[in-house]
Protein backbone atom coordinates (compact mmCIF):
# COMPACT_ATOMS: atom_id res chain seq x y z
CA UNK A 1 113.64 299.76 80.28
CA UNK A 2 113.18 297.14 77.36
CA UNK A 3 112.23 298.02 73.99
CA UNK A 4 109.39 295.85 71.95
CA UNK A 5 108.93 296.21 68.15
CA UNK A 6 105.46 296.26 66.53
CA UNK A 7 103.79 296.99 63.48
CA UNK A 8 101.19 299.18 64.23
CA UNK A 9 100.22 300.65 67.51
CA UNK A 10 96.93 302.28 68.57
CA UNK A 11 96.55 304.74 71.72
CA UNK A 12 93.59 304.85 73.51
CA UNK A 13 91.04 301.58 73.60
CA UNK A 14 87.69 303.47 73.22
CA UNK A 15 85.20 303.35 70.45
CA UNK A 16 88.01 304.48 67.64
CA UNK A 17 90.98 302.61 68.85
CA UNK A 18 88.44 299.16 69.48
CA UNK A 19 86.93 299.35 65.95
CA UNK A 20 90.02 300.28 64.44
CA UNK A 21 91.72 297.03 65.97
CA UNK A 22 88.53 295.23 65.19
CA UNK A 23 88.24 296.42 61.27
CA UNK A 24 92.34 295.13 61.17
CA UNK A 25 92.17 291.66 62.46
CA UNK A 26 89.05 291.49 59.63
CA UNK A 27 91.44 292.83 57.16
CA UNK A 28 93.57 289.96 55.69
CA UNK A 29 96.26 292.72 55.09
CA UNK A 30 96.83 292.60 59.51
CA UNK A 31 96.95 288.68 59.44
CA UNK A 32 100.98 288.68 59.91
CA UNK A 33 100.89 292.04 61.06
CA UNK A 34 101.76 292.83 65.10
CA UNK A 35 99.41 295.41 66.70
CA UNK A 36 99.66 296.88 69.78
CA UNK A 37 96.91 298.17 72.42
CA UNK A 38 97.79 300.95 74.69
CA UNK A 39 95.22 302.70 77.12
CA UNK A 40 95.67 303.10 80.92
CA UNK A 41 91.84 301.87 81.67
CA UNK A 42 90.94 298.30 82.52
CA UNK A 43 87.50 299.00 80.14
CA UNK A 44 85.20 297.25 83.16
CA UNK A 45 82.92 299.91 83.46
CA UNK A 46 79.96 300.85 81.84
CA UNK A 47 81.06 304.40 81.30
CA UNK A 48 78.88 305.83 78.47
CA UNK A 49 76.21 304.43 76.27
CA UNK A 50 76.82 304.83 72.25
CA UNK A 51 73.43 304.94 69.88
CA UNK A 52 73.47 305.59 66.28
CA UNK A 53 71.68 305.33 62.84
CA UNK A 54 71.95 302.86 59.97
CA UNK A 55 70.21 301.61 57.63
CA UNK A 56 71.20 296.89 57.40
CA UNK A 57 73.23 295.25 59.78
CA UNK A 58 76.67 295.20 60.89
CA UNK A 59 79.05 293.01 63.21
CA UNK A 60 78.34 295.06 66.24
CA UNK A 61 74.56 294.05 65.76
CA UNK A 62 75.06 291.40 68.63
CA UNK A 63 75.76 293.43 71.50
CA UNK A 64 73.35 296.06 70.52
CA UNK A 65 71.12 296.81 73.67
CA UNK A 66 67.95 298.09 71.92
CA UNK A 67 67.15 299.19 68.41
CA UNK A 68 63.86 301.60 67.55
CA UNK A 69 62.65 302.13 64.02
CA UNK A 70 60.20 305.28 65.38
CA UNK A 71 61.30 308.22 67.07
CA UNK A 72 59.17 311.72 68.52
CA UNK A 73 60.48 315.35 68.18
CA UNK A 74 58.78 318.03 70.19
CA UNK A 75 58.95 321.50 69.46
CA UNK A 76 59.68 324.27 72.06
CA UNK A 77 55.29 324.77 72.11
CA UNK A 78 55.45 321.09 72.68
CA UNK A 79 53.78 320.21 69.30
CA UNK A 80 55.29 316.54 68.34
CA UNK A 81 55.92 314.30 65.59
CA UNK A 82 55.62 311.14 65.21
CA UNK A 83 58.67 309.70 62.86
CA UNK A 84 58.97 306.45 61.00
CA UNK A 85 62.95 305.71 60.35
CA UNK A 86 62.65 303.02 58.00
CA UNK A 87 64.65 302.16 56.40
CA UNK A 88 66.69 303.27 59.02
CA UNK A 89 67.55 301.67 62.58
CA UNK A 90 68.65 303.57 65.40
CA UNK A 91 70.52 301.51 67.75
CA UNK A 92 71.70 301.62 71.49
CA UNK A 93 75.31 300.18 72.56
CA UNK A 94 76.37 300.33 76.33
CA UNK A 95 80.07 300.36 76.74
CA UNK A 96 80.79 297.31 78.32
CA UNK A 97 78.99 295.54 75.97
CA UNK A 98 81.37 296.82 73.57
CA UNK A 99 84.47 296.42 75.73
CA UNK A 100 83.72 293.05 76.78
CA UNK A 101 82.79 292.00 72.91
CA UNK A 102 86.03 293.52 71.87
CA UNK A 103 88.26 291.85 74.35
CA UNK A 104 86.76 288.29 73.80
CA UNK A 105 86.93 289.33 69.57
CA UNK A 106 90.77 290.65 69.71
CA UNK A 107 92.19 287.51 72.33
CA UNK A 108 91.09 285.26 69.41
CA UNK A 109 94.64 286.78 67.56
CA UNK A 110 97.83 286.42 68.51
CA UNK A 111 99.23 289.63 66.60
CA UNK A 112 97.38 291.41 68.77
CA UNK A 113 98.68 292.87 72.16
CA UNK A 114 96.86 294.83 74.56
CA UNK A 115 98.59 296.75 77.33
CA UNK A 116 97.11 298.65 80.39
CA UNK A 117 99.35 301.16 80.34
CA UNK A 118 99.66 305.08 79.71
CA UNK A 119 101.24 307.27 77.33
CA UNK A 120 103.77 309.72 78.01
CA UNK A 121 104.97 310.49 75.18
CA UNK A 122 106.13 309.99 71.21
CA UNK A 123 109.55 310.47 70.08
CA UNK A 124 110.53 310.66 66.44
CA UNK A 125 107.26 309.65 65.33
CA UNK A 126 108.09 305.58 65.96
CA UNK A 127 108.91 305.47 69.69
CA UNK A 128 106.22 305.04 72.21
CA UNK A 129 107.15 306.32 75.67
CA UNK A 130 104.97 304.79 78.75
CA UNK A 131 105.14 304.66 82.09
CA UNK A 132 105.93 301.07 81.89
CA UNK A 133 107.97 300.45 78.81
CA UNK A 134 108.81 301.69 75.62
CA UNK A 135 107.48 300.58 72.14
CA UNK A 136 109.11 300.83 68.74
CA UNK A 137 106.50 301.00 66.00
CA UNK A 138 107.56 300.36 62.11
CA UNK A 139 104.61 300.90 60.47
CA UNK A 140 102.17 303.48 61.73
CA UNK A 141 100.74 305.11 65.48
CA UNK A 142 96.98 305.68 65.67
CA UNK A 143 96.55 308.17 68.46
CA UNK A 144 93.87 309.00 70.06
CA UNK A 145 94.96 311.61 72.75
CA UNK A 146 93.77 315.31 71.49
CA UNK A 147 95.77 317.74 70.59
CA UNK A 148 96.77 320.22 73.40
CA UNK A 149 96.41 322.78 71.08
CA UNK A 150 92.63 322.62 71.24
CA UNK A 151 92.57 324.36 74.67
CA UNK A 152 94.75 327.22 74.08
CA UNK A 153 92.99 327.84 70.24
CA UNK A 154 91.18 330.74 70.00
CA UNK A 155 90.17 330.76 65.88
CA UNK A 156 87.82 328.19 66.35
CA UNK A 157 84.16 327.69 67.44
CA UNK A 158 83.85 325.66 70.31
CA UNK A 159 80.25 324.71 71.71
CA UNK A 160 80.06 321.82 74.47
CA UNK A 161 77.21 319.12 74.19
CA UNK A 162 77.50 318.37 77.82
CA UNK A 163 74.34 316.02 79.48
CA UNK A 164 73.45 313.90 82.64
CA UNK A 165 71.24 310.93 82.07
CA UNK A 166 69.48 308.57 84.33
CA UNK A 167 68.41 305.18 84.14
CA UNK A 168 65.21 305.56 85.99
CA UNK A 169 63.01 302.02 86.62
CA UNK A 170 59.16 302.34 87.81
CA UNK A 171 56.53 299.47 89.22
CA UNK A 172 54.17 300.70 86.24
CA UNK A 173 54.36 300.66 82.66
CA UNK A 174 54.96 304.13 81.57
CA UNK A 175 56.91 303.96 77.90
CA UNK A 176 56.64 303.24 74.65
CA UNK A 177 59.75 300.98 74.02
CA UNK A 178 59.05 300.66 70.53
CA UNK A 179 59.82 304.22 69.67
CA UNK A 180 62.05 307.14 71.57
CA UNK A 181 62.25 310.68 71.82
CA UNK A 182 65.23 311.97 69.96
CA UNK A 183 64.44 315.58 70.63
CA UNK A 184 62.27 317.41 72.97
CA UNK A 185 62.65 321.16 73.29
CA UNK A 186 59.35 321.80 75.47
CA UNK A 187 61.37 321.95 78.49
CA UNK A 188 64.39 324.36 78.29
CA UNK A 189 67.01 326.01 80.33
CA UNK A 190 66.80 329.36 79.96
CA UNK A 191 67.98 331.15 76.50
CA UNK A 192 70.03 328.09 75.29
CA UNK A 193 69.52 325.29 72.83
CA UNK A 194 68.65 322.40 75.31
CA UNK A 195 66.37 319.67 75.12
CA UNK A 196 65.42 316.31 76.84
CA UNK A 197 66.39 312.52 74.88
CA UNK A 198 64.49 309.60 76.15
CA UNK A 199 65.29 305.71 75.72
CA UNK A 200 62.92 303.71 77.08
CA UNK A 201 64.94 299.80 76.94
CA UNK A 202 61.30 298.26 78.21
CA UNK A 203 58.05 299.32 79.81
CA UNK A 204 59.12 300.31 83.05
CA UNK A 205 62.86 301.55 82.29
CA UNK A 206 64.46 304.13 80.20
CA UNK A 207 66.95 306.47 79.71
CA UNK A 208 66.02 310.05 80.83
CA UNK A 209 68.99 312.73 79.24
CA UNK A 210 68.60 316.35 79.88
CA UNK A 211 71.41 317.71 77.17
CA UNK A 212 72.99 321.12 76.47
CA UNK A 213 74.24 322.29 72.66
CA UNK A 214 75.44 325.44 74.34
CA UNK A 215 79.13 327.51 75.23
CA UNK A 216 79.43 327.16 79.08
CA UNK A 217 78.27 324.76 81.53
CA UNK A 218 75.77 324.79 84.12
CA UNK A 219 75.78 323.60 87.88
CA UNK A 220 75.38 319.63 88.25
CA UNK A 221 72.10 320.19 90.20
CA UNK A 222 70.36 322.21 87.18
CA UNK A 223 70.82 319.08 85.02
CA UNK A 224 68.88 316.75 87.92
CA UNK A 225 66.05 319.79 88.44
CA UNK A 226 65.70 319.55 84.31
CA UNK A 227 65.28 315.56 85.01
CA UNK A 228 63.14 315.95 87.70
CA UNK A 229 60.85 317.80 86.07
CA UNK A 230 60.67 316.13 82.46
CA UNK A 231 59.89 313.27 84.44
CA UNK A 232 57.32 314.71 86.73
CA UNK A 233 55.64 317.32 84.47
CA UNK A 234 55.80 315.60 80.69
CA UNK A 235 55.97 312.07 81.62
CA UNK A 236 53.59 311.87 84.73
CA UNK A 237 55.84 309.56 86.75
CA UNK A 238 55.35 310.38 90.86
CA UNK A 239 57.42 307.13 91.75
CA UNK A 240 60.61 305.92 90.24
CA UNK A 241 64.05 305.06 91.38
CA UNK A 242 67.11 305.55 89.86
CA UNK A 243 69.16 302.50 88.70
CA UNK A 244 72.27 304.34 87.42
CA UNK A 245 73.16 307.66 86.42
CA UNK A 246 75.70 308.65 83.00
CA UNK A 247 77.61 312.05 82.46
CA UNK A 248 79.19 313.47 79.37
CA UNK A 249 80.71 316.43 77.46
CA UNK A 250 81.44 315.80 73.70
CA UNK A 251 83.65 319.16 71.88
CA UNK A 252 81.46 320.72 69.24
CA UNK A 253 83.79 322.53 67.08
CA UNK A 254 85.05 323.22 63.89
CA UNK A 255 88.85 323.14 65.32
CA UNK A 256 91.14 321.01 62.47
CA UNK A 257 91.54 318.02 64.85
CA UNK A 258 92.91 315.98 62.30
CA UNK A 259 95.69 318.14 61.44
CA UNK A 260 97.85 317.44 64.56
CA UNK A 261 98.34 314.16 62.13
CA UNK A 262 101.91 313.62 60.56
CA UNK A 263 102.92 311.11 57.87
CA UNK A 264 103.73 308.26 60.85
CA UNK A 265 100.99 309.05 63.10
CA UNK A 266 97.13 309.18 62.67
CA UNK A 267 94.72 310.95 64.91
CA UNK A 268 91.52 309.23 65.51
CA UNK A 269 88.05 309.44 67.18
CA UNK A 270 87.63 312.71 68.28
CA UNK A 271 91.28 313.85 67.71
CA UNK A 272 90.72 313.11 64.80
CA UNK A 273 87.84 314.94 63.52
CA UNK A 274 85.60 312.09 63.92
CA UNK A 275 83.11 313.71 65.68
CA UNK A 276 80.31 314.94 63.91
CA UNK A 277 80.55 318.83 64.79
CA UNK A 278 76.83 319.85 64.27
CA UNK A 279 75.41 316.86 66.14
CA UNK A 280 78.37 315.00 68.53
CA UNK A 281 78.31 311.88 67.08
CA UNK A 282 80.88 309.89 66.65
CA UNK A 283 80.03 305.63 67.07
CA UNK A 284 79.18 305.16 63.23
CA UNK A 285 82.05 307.12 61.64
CA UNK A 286 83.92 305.06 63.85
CA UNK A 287 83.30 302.10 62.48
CA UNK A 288 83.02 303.28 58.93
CA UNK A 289 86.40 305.36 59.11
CA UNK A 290 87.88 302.43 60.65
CA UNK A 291 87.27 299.98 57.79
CA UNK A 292 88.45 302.72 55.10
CA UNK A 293 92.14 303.35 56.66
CA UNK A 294 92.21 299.32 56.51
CA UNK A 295 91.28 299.45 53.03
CA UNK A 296 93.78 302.41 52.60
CA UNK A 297 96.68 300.92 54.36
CA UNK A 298 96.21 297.92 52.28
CA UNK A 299 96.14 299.68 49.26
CA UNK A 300 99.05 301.69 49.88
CA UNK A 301 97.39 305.27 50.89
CA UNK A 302 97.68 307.43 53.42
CA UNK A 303 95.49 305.84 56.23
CA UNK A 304 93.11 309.10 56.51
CA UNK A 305 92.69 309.56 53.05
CA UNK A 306 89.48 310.65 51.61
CA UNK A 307 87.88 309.90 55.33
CA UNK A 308 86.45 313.71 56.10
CA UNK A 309 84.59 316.11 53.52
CA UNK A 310 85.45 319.35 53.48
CA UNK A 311 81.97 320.38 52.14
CA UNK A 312 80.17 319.12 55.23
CA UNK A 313 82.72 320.51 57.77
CA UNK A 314 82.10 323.78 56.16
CA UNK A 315 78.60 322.96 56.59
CA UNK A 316 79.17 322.19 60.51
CA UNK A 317 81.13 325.91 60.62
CA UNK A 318 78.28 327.57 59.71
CA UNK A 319 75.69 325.94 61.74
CA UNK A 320 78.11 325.75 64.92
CA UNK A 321 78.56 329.60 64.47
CA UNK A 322 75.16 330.51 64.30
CA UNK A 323 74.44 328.41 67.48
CA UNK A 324 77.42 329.63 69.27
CA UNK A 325 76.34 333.51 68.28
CA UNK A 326 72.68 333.09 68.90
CA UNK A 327 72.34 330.25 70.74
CA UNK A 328 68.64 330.84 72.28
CA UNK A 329 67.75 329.87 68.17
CA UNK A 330 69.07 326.43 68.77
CA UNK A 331 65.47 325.14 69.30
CA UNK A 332 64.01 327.01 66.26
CA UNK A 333 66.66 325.94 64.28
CA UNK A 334 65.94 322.35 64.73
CA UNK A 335 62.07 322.75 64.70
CA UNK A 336 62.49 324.14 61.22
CA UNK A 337 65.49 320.79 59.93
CA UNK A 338 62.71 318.37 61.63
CA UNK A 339 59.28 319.52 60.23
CA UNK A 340 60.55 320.83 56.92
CA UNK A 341 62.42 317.65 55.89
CA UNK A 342 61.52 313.81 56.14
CA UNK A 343 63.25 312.44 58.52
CA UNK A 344 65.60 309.94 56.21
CA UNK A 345 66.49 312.91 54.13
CA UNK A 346 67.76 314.27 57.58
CA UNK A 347 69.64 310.99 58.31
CA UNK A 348 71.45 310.98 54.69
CA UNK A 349 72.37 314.92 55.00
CA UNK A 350 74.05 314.35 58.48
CA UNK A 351 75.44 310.83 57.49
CA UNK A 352 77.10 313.34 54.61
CA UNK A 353 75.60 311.18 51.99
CA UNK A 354 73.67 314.19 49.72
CA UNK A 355 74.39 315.40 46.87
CA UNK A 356 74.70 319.48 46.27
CA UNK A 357 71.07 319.61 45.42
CA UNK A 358 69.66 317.41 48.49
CA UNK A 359 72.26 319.93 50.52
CA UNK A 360 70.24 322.79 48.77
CA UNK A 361 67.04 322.24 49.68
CA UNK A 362 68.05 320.68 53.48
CA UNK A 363 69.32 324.50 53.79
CA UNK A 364 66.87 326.22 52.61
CA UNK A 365 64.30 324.79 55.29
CA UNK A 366 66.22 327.43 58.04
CA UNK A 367 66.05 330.75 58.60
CA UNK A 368 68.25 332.60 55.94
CA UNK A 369 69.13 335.45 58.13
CA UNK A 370 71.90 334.19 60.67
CA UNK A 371 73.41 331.61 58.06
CA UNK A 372 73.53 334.43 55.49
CA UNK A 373 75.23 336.02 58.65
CA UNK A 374 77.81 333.59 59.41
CA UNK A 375 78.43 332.67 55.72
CA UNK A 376 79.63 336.44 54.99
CA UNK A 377 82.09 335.88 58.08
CA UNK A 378 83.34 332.97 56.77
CA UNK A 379 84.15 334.10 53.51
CA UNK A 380 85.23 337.55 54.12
């Protein structure tokens, strides 16, 4: 088996290990510097959509689907309200998009080497072990892979944000497409924090998510009966068909991802504590994480320095615990964030972007009982 040297090497071509190759080749720092591509996928499938906020424009801007500047969140007595996000965007990527862009974007380079392989394993922190080949790497790994000591942890909190979507197409017009629903709670299954998340891409199509913040999984047929009926009973749509159909479970937890990093090799994504715990998302730290370990490679720092605050993940504990412990509050809990706060003081709190004060107040629109509650267990 033959041995190839490179620089840097990044596992896993998803939306960490594609910006992260994408923020290098736009760092002059990378221009002489060989990066390699593993990940045992093709990346020809549209296998997950990614939608986030932000306020301007980025590079990605090009192969975003849809963007919305209003958005609706329903209570659980299906009392809504109508939100203006400006000046914040929230925008819609579909993976393929994505893939595709990132492919056509990286072949430009000739540093860069991408592989459709798997890995085995790391030895010594600088060889890559595949089924194929095996890699030396100089400089640094990105990985990735999660930890396998997530599954057998039992200190942390570990909620599931697990969801079915379909892409449902009618003969009638039936949405709004210039706003969507980012939260609507008057349809839930049973005691749990649940809710339904529309994105309607035109007039007759949209997105239809029924989506769980909760500790165990339900039966594949409850998330279609939750469908079914948001679309019968709240939207008042008899005929439809379905054009394509999305699953998903993101980890909601305060478990130290991160820390499975070592001096050679970084975690990233969502072994890497990317994911935002309290909500499950992930796209924009992505690409904002991504350009800072450029900037910190190139300046000599450890790549994942200064990327996560330990303020908000405390933040995250406390909220996941309180869902995880009383998770029939879920709904409450964001009724109270959502019509006690304007909705781009909600945006800069979970983009971690307050100060102590903005936290403050942000905390003191929920019920002080159950945070009290788990903030006691924390510190004791």
């Amino acid at each position: 088996m033959s041995t190839i040297s490179y620089n840097y090497a990044i596992i896993g071509a998803g939306a960490a290990g594609l910006n992260l190759a994408l923020a290098m080749v736009d760092h002059p720092y990378f221009k002489d510097k060989s990066i390699l591509i593993l990940d045992p996928d093709q990346k020809i499938a549209n296998d997950k959509t990614w939608s986030f906020w932000e306020t301007g424009d980025n590079k990605l801007d090009q192969i975003v689907s849809k963007k919305w500047n209003k958005t609706v969140f329903t209570d659980r007595k299906g009392v809504s309200q109508h939100l203006d996000l400006k000046p914040y965007t929230y925008k819609m990527i579909h993976a393929l998009d994505f893939y595709t862009h990132a492919k056509t974007c990286l072949g430009r380079y000739s540093n860069i080497v991408w592989k459709q392989d798997k890995v085995d394993h790391i030895e010594n922190e600088e060889m890559i072990i595949t089924e194929q080949a095996e890699y030396k790497v100089d400089g640094h790994i990105f990985d990735s892979r999660i930890s396998g000591k997530f599954n057998t942890d039992t200190s942390s909190i570990k909620l599931l944000q697990h969801f079915k979507a379909w892409v449902i197409e009618t003969d009638q017009d039936h949405f709004d497409d210039s706003s969507f629903v980012m939260m609507d709670f008057s349809l839930i299954w049973k005691d749990t924090t649940s809710f339904t998340y529309v994105l309607p891409y035109s007039a007759k199509k949209a997105l239809i998510e029924f989506t769980f913040f909760s500790p165990e999984f339900v039966q594949d047929q409850d998330y279609d009966q939750m469908i079914e009926r948001y679309i019968k009973e709240h939207l008042n749509i008899a005929e439809y068909s379905v054009t394509d159909i999305e699953k998903g479970v993101i980890p909601m937890s305060d478990f130290p991802f991160h820390k499975a990093s070592s001096k050679k090799i970084t975690k990233i994504g969502t072994a890497g504590s990317w994911v935002k715990p309290s909500t499950g998302y992930s796209f924009q730290n992505a690409i904002c994480f991504s350009k800072e370990i450029t900037e910190n490679i190139a300046k000599g720092r450890p790549p994942a320095e200064g990327l996560l605050s330990a303020k908000h993940r405390f933040y995250d504990a406390l909220f996941l615990d309180v869902l995880h412990s009383k998770n029939e509050m879920g709904p409450d809990l964001f009724a109270s964030m959502y019509q006690k706060n304007k909705i781009q003081k909600i945006f800069k709190f979970l983009n971690e972007k307050t100060t102590l004060l903005e936290d403050l107040k942000i905390m003191a629109t929920f019920p002080k009982a159950p945070f009290t509650k788990a903030l006691v267990g924390k510190v004791f």
